[in-house]
C-alpha atoms as a PDB file:
ATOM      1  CA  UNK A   1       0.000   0.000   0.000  1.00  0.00           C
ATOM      2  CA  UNK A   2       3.031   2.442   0.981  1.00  0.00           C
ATOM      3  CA  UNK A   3       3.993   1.800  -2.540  1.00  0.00           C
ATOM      4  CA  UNK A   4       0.800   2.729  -3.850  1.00  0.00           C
ATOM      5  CA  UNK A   5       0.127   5.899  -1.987  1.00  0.00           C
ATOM      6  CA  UNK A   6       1.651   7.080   1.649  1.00  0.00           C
ATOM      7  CA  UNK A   7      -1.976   8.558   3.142  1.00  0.00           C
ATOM      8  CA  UNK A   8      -1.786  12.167   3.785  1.00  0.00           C
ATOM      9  CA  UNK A   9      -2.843  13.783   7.572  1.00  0.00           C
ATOM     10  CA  UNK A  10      -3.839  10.091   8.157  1.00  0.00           C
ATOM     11  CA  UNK A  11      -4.312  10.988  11.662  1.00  0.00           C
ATOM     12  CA  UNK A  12      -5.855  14.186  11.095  1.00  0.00           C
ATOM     13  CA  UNK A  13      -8.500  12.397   8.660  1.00  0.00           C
ATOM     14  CA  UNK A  14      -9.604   9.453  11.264  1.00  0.00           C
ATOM     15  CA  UNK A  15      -9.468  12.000  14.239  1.00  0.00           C
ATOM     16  CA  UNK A  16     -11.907  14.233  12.018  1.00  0.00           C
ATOM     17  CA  UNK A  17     -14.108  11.101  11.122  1.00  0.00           C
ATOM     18  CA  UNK A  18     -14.708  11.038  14.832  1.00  0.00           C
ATOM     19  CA  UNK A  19     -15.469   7.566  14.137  1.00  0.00           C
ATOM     20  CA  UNK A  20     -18.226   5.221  16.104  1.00  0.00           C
ATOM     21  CA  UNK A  21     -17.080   1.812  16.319  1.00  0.00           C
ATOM     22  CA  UNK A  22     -20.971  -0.182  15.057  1.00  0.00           C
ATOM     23  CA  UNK A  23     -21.014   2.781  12.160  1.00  0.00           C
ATOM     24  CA  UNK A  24     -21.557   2.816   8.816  1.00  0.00           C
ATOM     25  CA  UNK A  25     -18.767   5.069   6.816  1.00  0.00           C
ATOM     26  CA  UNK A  26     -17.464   5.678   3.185  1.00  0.00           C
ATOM     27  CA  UNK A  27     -14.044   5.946   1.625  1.00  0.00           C
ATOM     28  CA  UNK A  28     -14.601   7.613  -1.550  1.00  0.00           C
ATOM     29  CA  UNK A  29     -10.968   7.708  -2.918  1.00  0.00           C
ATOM     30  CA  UNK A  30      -9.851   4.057  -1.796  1.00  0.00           C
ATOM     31  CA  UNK A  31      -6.522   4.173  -3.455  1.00  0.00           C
ATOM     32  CA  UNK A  32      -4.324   2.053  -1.929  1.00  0.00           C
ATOM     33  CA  UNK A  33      -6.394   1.517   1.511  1.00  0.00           C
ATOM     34  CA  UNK A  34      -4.458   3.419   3.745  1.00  0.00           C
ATOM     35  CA  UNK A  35      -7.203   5.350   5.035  1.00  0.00           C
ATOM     36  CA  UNK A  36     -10.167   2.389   4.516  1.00  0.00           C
ATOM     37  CA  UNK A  37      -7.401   0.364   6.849  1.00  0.00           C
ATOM     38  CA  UNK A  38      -7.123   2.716   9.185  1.00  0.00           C
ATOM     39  CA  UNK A  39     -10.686   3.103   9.762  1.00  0.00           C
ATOM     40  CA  UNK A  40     -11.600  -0.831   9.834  1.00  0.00           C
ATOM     41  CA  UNK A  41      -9.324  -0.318  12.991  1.00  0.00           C
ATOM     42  CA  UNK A  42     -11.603   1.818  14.383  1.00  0.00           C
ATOM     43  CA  UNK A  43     -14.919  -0.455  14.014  1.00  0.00           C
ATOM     44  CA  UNK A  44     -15.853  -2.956  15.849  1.00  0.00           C
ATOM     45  CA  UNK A  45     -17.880  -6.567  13.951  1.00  0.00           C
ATOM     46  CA  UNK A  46     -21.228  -4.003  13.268  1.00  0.00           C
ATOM     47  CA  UNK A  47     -19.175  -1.259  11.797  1.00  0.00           C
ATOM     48  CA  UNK A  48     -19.401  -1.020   7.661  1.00  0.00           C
ATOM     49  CA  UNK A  49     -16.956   0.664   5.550  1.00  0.00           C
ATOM     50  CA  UNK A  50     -18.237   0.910   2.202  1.00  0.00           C
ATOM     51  CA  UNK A  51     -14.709   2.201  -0.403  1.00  0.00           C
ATOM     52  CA  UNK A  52     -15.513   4.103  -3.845  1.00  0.00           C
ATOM     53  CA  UNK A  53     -12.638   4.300  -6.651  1.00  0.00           C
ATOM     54  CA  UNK A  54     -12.770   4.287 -10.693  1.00  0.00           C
ATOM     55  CA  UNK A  55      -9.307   3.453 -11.143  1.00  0.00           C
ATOM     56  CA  UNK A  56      -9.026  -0.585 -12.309  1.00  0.00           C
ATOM     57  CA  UNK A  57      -5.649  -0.367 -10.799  1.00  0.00           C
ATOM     58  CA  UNK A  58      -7.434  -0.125  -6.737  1.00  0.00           C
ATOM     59  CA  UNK A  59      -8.901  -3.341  -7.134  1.00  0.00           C
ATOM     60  CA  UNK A  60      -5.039  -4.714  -6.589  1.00  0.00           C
ATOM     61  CA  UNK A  61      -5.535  -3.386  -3.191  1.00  0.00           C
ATOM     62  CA  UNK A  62      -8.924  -4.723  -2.079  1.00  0.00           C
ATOM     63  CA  UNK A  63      -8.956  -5.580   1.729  1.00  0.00           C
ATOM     64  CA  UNK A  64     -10.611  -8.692   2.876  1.00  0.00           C
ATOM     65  CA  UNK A  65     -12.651  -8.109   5.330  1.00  0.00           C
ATOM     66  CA  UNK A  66     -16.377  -8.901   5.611  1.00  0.00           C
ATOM     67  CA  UNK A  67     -17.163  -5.330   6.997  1.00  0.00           C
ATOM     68  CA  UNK A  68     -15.592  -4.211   3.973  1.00  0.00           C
ATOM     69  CA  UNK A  69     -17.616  -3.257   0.435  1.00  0.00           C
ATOM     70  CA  UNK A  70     -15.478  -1.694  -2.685  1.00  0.00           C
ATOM     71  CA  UNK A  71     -17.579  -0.415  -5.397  1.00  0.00           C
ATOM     72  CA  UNK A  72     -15.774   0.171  -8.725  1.00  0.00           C
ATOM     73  CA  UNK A  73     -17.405   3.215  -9.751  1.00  0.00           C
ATOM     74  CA  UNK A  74     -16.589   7.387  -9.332  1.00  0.00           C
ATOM     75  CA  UNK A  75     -17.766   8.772  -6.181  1.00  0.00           C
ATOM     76  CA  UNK A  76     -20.370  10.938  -8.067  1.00  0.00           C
ATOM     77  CA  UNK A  77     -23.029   7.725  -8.054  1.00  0.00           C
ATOM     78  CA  UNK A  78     -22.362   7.851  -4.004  1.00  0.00           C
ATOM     79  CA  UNK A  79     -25.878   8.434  -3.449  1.00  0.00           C
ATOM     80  CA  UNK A  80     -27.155   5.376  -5.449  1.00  0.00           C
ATOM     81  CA  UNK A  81     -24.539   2.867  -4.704  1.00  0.00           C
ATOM     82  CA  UNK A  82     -24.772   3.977  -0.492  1.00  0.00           C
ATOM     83  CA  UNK A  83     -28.676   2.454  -1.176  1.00  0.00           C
ATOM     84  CA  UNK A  84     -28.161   0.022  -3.320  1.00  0.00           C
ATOM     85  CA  UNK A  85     -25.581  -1.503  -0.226  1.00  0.00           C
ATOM     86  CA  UNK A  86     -28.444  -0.202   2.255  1.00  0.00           C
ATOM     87  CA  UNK A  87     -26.084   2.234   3.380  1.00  0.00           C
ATOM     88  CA  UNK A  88     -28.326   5.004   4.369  1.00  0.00           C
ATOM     89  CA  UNK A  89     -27.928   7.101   6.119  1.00  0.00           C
ATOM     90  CA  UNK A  90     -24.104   6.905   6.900  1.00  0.00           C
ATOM     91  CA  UNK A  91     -22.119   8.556  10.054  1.00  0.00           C
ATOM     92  CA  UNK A  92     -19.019   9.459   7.812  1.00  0.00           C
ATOM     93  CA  UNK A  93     -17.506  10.046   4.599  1.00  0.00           C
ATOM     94  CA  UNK A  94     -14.255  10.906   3.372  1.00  0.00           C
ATOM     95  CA  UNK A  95     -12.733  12.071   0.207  1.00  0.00           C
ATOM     96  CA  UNK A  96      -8.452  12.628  -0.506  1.00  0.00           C
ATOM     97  CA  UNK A  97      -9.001  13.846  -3.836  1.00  0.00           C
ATOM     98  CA  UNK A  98      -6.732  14.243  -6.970  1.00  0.00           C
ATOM     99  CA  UNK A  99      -4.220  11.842  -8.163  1.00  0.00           C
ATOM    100  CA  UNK A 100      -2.318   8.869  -6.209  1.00  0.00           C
ATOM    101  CA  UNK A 101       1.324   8.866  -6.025  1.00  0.00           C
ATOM    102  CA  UNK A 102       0.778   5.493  -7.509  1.00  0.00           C
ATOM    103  CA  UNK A 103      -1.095   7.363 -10.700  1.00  0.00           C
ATOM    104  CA  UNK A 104       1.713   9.689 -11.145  1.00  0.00           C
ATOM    105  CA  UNK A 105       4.355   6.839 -11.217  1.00  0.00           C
ATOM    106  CA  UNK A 106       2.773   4.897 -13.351  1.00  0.00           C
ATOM    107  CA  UNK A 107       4.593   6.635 -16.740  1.00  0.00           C
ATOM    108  CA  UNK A 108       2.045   4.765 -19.188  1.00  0.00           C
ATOM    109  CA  UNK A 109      -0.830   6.816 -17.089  1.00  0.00           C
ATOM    110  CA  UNK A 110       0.264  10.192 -18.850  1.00  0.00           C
ATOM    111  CA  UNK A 111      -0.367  11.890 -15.770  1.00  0.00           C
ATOM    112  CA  UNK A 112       3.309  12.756 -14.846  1.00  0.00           C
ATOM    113  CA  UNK A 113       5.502  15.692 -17.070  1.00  0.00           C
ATOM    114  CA  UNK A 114       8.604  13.841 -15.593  1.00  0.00           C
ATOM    115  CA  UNK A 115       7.979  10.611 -18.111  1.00  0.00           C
ATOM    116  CA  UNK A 116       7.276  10.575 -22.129  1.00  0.00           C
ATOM    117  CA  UNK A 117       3.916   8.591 -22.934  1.00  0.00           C
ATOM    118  CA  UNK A 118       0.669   8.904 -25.092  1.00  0.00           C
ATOM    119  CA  UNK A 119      -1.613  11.621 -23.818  1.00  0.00           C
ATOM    120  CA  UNK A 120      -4.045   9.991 -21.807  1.00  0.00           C
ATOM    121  CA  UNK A 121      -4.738  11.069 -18.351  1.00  0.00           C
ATOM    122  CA  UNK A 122      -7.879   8.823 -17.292  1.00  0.00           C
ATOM    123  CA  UNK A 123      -8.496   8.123 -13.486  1.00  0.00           C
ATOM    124  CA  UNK A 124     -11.228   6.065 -15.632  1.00  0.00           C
ATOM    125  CA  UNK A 125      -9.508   3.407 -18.130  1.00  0.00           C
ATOM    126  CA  UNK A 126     -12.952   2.371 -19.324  1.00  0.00           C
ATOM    127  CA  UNK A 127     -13.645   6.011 -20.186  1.00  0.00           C
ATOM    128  CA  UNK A 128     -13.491   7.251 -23.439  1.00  0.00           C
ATOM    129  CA  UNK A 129     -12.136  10.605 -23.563  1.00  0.00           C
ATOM    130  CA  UNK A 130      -8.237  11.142 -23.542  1.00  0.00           C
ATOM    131  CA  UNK A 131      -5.839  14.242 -22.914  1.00  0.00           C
ATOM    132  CA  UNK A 132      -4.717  13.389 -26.510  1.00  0.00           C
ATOM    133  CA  UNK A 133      -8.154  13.659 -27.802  1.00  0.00           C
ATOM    134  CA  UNK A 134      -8.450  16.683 -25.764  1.00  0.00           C
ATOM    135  CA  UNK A 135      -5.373  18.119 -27.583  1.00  0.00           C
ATOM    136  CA  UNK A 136      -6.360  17.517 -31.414  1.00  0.00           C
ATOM    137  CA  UNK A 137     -10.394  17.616 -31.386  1.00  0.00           C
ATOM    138  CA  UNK A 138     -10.932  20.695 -28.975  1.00  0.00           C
ATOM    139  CA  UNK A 139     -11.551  24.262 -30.745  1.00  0.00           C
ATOM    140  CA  UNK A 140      -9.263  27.033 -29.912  1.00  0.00           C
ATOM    141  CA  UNK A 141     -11.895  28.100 -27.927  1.00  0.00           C
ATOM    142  CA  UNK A 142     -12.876  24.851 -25.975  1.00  0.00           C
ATOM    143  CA  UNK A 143      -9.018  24.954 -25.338  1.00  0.00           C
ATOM    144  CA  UNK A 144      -8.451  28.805 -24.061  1.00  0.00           C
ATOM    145  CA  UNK A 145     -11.458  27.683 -21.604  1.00  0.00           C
ATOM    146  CA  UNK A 146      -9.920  24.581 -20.370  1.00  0.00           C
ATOM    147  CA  UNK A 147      -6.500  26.273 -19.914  1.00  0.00           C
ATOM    148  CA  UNK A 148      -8.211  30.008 -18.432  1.00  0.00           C
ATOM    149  CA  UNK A 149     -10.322  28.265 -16.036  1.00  0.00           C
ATOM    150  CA  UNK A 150      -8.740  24.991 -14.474  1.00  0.00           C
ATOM    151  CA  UNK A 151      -4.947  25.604 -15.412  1.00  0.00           C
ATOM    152  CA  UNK A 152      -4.990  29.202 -14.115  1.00  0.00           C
ATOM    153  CA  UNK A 153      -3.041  30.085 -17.149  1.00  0.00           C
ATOM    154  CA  UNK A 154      -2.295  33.566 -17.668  1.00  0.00           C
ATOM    155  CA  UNK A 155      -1.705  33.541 -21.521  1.00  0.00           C
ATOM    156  CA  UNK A 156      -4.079  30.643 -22.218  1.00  0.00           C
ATOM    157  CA  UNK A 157      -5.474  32.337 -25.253  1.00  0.00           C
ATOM    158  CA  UNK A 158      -1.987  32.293 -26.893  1.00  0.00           C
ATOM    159  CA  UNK A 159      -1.356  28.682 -25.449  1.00  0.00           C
ATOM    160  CA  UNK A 160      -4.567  27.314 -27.237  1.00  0.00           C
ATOM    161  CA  UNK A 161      -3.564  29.318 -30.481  1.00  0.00           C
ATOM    162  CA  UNK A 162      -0.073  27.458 -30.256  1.00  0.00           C
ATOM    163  CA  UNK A 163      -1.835  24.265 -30.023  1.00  0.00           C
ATOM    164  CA  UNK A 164      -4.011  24.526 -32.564  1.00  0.00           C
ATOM    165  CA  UNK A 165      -1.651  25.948 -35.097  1.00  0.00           C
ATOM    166  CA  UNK A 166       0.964  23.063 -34.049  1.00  0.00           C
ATOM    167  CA  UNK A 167      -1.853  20.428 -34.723  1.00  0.00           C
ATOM    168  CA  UNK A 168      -2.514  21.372 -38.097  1.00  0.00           C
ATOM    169  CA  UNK A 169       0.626  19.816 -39.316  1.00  0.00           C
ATOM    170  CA  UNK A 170      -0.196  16.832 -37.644  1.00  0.00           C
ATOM    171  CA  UNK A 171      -1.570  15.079 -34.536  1.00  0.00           C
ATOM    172  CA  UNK A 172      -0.039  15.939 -31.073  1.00  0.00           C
ATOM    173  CA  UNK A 173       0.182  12.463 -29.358  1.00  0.00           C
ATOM    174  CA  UNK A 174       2.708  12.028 -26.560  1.00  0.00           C
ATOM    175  CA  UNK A 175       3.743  13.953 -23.377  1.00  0.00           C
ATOM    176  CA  UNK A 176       6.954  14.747 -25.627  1.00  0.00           C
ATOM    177  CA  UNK A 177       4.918  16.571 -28.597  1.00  0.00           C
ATOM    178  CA  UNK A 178       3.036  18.539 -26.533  1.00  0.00           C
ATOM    179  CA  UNK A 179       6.004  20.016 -24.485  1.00  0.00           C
ATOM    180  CA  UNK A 180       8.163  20.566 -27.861  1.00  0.00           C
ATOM    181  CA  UNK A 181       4.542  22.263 -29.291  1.00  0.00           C
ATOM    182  CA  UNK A 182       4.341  24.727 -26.103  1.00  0.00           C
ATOM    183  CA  UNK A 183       8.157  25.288 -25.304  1.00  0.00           C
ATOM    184  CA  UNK A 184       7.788  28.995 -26.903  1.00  0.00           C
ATOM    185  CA  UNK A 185       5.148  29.996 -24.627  1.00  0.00           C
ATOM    186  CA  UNK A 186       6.377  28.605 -21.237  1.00  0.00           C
ATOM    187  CA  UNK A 187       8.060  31.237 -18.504  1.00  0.00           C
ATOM    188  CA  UNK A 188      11.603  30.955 -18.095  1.00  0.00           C
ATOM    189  CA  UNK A 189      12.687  29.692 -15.057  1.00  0.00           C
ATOM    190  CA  UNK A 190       9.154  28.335 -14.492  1.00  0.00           C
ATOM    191  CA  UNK A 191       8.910  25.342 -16.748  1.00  0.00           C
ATOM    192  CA  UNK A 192       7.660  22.762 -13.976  1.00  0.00           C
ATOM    193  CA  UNK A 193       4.753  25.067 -12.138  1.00  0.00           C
ATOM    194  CA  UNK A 194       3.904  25.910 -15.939  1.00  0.00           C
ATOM    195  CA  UNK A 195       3.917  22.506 -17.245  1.00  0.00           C
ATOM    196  CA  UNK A 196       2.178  21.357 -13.919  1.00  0.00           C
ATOM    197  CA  UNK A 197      -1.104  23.722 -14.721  1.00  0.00           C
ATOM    198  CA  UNK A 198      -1.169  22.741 -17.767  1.00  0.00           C
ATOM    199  CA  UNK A 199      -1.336  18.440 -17.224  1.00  0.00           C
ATOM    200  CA  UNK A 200      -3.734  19.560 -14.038  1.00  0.00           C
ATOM    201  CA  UNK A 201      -6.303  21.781 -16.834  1.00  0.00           C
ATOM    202  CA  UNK A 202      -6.223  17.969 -18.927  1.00  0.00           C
ATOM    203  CA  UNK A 203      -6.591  16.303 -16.247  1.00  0.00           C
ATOM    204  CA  UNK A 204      -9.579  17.907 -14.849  1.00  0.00           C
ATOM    205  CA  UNK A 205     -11.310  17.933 -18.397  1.00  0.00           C
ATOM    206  CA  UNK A 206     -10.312  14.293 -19.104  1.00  0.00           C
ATOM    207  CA  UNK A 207     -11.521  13.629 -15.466  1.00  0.00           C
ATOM    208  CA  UNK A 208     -14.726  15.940 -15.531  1.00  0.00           C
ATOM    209  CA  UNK A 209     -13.379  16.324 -11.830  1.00  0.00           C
ATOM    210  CA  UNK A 210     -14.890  19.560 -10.949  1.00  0.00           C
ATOM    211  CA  UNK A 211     -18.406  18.232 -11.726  1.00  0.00           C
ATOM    212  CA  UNK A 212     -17.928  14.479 -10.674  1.00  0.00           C
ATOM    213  CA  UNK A 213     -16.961  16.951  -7.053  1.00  0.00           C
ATOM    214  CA  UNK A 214     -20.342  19.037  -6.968  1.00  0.00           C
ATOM    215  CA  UNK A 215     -22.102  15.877  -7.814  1.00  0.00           C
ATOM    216  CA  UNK A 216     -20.652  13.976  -4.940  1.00  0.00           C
ATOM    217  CA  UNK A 217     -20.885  16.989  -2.214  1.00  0.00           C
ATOM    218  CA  UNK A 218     -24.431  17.462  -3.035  1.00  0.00           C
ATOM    219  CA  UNK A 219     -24.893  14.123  -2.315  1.00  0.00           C
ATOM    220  CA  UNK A 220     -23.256  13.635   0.691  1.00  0.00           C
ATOM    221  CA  UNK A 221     -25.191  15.722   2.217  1.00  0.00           C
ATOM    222  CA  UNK A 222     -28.314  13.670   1.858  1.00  0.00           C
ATOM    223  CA  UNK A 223     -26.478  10.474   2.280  1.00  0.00           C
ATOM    224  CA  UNK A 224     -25.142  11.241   6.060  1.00  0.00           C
ATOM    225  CA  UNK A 225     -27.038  10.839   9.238  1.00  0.00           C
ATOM    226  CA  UNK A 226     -27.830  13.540  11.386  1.00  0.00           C
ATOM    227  CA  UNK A 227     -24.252  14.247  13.576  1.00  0.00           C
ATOM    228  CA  UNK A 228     -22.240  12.371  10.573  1.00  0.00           C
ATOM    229  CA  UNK A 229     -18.959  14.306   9.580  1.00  0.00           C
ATOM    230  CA  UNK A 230     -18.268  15.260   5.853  1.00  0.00           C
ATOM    231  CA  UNK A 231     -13.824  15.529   6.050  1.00  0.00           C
ATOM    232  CA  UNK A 232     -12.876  16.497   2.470  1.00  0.00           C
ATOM    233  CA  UNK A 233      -8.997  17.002   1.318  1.00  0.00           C
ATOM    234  CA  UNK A 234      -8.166  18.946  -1.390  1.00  0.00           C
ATOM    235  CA  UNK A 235      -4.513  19.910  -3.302  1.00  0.00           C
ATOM    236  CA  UNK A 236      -5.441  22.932  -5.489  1.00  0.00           C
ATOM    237  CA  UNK A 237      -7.566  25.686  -5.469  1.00  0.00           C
ATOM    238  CA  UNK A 238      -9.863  24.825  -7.795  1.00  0.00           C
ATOM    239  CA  UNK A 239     -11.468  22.123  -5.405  1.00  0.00           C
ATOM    240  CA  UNK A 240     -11.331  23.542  -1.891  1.00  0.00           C
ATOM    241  CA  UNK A 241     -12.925  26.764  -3.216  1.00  0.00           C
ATOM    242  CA  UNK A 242     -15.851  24.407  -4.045  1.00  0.00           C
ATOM    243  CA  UNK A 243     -15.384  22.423  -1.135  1.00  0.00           C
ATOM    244  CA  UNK A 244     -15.479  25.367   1.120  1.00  0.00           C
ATOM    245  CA  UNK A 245     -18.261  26.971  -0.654  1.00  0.00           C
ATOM    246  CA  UNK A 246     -20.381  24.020   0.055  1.00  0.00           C
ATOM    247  CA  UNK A 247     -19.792  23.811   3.658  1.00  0.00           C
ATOM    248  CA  UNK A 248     -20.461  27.559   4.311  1.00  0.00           C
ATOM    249  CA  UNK A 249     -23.350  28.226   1.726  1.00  0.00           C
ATOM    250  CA  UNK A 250     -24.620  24.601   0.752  1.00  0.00           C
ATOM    251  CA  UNK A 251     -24.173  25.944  -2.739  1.00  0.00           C
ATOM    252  CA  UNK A 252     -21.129  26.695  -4.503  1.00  0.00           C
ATOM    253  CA  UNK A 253     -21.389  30.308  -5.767  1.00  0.00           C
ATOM    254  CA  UNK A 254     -23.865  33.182  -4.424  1.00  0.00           C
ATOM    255  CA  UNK A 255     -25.271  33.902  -0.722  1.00  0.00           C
ATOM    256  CA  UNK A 256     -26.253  31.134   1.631  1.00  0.00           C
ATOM    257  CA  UNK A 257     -30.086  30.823   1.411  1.00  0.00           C
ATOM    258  CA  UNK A 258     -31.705  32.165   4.312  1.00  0.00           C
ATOM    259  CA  UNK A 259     -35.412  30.065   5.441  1.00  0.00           C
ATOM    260  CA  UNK A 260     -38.748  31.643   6.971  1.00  0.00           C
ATOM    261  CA  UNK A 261     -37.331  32.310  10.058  1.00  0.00           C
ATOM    262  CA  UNK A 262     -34.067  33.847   8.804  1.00  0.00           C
ATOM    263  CA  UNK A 263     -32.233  30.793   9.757  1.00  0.00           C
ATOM    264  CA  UNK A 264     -29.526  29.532   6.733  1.00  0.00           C
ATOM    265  CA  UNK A 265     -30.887  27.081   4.612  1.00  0.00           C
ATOM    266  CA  UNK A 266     -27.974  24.678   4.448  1.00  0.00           C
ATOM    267  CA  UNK A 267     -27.025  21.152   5.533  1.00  0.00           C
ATOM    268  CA  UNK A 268     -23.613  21.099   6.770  1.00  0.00           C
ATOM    269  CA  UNK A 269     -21.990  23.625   9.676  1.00  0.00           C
ATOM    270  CA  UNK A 270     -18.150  23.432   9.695  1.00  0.00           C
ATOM    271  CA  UNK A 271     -16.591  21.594  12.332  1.00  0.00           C
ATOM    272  CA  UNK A 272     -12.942  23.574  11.746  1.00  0.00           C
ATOM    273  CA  UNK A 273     -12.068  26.941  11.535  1.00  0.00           C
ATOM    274  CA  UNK A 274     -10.385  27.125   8.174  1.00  0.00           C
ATOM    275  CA  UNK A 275      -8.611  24.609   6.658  1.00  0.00           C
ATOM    276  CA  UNK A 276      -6.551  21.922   8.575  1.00  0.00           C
ATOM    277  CA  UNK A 277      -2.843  21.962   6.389  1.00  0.00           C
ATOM    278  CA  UNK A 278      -0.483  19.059   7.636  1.00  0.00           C
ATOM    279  CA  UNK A 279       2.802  19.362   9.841  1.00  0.00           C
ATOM    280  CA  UNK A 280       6.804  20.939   8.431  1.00  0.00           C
ATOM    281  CA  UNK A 281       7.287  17.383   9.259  1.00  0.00           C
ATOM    282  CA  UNK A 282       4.788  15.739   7.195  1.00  0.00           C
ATOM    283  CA  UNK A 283       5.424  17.786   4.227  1.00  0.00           C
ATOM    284  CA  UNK A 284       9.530  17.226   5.010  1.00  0.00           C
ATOM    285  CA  UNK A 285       8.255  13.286   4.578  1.00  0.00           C
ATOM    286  CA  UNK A 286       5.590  13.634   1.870  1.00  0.00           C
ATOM    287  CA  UNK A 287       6.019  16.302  -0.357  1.00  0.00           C
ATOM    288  CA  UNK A 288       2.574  15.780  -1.488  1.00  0.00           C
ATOM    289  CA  UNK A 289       1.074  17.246   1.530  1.00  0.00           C
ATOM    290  CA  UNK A 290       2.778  20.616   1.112  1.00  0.00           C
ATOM    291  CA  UNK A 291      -0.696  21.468  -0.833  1.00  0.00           C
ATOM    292  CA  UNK A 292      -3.459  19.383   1.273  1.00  0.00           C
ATOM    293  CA  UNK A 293      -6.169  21.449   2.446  1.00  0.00           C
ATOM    294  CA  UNK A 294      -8.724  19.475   4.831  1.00  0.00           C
ATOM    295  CA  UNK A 295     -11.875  20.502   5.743  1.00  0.00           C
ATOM    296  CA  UNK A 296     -14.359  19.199   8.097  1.00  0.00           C
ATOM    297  CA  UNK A 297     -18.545  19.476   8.445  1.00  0.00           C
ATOM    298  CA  UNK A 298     -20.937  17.971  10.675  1.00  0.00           C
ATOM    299  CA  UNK A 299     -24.773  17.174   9.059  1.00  0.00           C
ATOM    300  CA  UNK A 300     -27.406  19.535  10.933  1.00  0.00           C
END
């Protein structure tokens, strides 16, 4: 499992659960188990742990143990798959989201700018949509978007035009090809953040993570039982805005909603002030946690 994917704020995560040993809780991002694990720990022969991940490659990992479910599917179907187990309501659920160490590694994966391999990017391998489909079918325009909005790009217009241009005179297939089509148009001195925004814009398109995200907070909400603790961890901004909009506003842009009585209309109250980030020595450890953001919400 260490191989896989060292947990991040492992502690942090199980303390937040606050976890009662004959409940019923979900794993969302199963990965390599190290969280599930941790929390099978914590339950006694009632307790259920039900584990969510789309990735074939978690299935290597499966824990046997007959309080233990794993579902094969993306956490947005939480909702139906938590009833189809009769798993409602549940008393916790928790989501490390992005990509496993594991994912990264895995050069074939495309998710990595340190390896050469085809554009593909897929949490999914069942899904159709690639990066390198991404690349050559996308309009200028569907590209600028992409690169504006979940890269944080500050000359994605010119970016997109470079990629379009570069396509013409034929198809942009591996890791390689795109870095050789965008060397012109990446900072000097910055070449890794750069090239980092740009694999995380794919990613999240490939992924349709942003949505899959609102899908499965909205959700959650009406999956957990009164008292039952929502603990989300996020790595870029992009996903704890929406995280954090959720918890404060039940919605993830405008005003919280306000009832009859002037009360807010919304189903989660934070449990932490802020974001929980892990320790200097976690992050000295696990350089992957030097962008974790947790957050933690009780259901009203």
């Amino acid at each position: 499992m260490s191989e896989y994917h060292t947990p991040v704020m492992l502690n942090e995560c199980i303390e937040a659960l606050n976890i009662k040993p004959n409940g019923t809780y979900v794993d969302v991002t199963f990965g390599g188990g190290g969280h599930s694990r941790e929390i099978l720990k914590h339950l006694n022969k009632e307790g259920r742990l039900l584990a969510f991940d789309q990735d074939a490659d978690a299935r290597q990992n499966i824990i046997d143990d007959e309080r233990f479910i794993f579902i094969d599917q993306n956490f947005r179907f939480l909702k139906n798959f938590c009833r189809l187990h009769d798993a409602i309501p549940v008393d916790g659920i928790l989501a490390d989201l992005g990509v496993s160490s594991y994912q990264f590694d895995q050069a074939e994966r495309g998710f990595s700018i340190r390896f050469d391999a085809e554009l593909d990017m897929r949490m999914n391998q069942d899904s159709a949509l690639t990066a390198k489909e991404v690349v050559n079918t996308y309009s200028e325009a569907e590209l600028h978007r992409i690169f504006g909005i979940y890269g944080e790009i500050q000359n994605a217009k010119s970016l997109a035009n470079t990629i379009a241009t570069t396509r013409l005179n034929g198809p942009i297939v591996t890791i390689a090809d795109l870095k050789n089509a965008i060397a012109g148009r990446i900072p000097k001195g910055k070449e890794n953040k750069y090239l980092a925004q740009v694999f995380q814009a794919l990613r999240i398109e490939v992924n349709q993570e942003l949505e899959a995200l609102k899908d499965f907070l909205i959700q959650s909400a009406s999956v957990l039982a009164s008292g039952g603790r929502l603990v989300v961890m996020s790595y870029h901004s992009l996903e704890d805005r929406l995280v954090k909009n959720f918890i404060a506003k039940g919605k993830f842009s405008g005003e919280v909603e306000k009832d009859l009585y002037g009360n807010d209309n919304k189903p989660l109250d934070a449990v932490s002030r802020g974001a929980i980030t892990a320790s200097a020595e976690e992050i000295s450890k696990n350089n992957r946690a030097r962008s974790a953001k947790l957050r933690i919400a009780v259901k009203k």
